[in-house]
Structures are given as structure tokens and as C-alpha cells.
Protein backbone atom coordinates (compact mmCIF):
# COMPACT_ATOMS: atom_id res chain seq x y z
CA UNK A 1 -36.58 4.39 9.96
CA UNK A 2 -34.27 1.45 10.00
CA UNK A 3 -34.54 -1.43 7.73
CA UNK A 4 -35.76 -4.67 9.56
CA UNK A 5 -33.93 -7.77 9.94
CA UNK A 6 -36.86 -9.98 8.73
CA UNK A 7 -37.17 -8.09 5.28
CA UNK A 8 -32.81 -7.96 4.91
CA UNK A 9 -32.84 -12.16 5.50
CA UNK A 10 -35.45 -12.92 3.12
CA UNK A 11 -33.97 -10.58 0.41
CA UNK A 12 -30.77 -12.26 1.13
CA UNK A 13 -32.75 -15.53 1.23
CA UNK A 14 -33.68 -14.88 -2.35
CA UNK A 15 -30.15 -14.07 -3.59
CA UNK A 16 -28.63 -16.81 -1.94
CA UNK A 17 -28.40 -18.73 -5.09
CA UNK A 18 -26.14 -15.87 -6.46
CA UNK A 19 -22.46 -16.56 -6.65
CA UNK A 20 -20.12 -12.99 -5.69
CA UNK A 21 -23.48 -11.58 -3.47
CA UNK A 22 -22.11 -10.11 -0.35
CA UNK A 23 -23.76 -7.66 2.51
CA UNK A 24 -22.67 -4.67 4.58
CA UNK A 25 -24.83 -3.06 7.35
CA UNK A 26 -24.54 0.47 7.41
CA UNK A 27 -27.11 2.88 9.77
CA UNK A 28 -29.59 0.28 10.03
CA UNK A 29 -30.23 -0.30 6.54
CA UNK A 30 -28.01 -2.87 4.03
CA UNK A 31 -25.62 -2.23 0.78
CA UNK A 32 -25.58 -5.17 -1.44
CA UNK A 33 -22.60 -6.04 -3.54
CA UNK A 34 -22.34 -8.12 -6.92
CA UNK A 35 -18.52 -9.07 -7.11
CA UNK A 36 -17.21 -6.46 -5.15
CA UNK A 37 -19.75 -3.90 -7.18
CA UNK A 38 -22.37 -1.78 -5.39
CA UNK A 39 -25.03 -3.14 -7.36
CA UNK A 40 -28.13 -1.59 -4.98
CA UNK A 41 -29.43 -1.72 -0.70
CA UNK A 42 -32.25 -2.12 1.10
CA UNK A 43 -33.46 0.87 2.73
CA UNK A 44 -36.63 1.39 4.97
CA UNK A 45 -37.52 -2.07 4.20
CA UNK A 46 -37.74 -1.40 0.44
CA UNK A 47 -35.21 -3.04 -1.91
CA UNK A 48 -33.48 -0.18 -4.10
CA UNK A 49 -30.75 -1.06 -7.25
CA UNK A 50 -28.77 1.49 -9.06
CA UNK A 51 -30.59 2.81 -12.24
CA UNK A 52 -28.48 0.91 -15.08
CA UNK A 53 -29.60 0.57 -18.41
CA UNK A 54 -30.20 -3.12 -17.67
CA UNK A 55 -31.82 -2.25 -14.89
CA UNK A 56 -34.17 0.07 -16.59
CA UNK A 57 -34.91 -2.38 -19.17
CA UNK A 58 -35.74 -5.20 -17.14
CA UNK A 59 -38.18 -3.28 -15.04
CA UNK A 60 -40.07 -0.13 -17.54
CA UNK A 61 -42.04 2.00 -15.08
CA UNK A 62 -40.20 1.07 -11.80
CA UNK A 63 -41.11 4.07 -10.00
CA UNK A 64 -37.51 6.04 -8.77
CA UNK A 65 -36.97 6.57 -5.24
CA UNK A 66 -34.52 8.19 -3.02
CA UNK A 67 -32.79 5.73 -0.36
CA UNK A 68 -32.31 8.67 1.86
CA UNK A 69 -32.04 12.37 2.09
CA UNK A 70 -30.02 13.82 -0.15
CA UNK A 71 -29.19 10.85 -2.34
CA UNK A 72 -29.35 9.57 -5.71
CA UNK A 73 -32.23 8.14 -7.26
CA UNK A 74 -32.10 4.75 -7.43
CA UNK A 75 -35.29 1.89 -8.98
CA UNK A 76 -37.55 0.37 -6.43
CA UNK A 77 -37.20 -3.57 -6.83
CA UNK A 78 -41.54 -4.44 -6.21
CA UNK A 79 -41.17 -8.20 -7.80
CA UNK A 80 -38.93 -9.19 -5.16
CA UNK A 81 -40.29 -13.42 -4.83
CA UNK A 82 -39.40 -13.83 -8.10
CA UNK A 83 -35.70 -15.53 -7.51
CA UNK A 84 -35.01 -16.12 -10.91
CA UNK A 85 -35.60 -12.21 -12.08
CA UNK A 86 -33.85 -11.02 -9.05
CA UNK A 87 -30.60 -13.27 -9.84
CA UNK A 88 -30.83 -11.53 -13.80
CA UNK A 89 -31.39 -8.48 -12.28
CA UNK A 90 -28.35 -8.46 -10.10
CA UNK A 91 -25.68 -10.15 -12.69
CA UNK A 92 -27.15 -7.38 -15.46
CA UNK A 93 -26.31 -4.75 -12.80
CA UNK A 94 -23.16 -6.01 -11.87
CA UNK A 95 -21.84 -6.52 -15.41
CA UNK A 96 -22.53 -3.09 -16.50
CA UNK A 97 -20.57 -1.56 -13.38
CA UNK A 98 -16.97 -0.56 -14.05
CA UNK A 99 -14.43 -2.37 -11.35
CA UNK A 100 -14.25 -1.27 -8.05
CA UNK A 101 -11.38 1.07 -7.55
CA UNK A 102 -8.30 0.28 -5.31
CA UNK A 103 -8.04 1.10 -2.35
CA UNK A 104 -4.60 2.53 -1.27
């Protein structure tokens, strides 16, 4: 199942205020980026970051979920109308994600 485009604009919608926040649409679902970082996605219309320390921290008990078969865990985002948390949530990410590598 495909994400849908109403749940993909408002997350976007909520990270607008985010300076560095970019999207890619893959397969019908979305990879979001935090200065050139994959910092999580949205998948089945569920909003998924990658499991960082910060991550873990800001949200104890997020439950972990697979964005796909086959995949790495990653935590399920539930508080997502909370702009303010989202925007920490995304700059804690990003920070603690080594540099994307070059491409040659």
C-alpha cells in the first residue's frame, strides 16, 4: 500500500518551518532529508525516523516498525501535530548523522 498524498502534504506542511527539509518520492511512499541526511520517510501513511539516540530519547516507548519488507527498524513518529517537537525531532536526527558520502 502506497502512501497518500494528503498524509505526505500535511507532514510536509508541518516541517515547512524547517530550514535544509527536502523530499524524494520513491514507490509511492516519501524519504525525507535533513541537510542532505536521510533523517526518516513516510511509509503506508505512517511517519517513520531512523532510531538515533536522540530519537530514542525524545520519544521512550515509540513502538519500532518496519517501513517495508525486509528493512530496518525504524521509530513510528504518533505525535505528528505537534510542529514544534517534530522540528527538534528532525534537527536532533540530522545532527547525529555522519555527512552524506560523495557521490563519484
Amino acid at each position: 500500500m502506497a502512501s497518500s498524498k494528503g498524509y505526505f502534504e500535511y507532514i510536509s506542511e508541518q516541517l515547512s518551518g524547517l530550514d535544509g527539509v527536502t523530499y524524494r518520492a520513491m514507490m509511492g511512499e516519501y524519504i525525507i532529508y535533513c541537510n542532505g541526511k536521510i533523517v526518516g520517510g513516510i511509509y503506508d501513511d505512517r511517519f517513520l525516523v531512523k532510531p538515533t539516540e536522540s530519537a530514542k530519547r525524545m520519544m521512550p516507548g515509540a513502538p519500532f516498525e518496519s517501513p517495508y519488507e525486509g528493512a530496518k527498524e525504524m521509530l513510528l513518529v504518533d505525535n505528528v501535530d505537534d510542529r514544534e517537537f517534530l522540528a527538534e525531532l528532525i534537527e536532533a536526527i540530522a545532527a547525529e548523522l555522519p555527512a552524506p558520502k560523495k557521490k563519484k
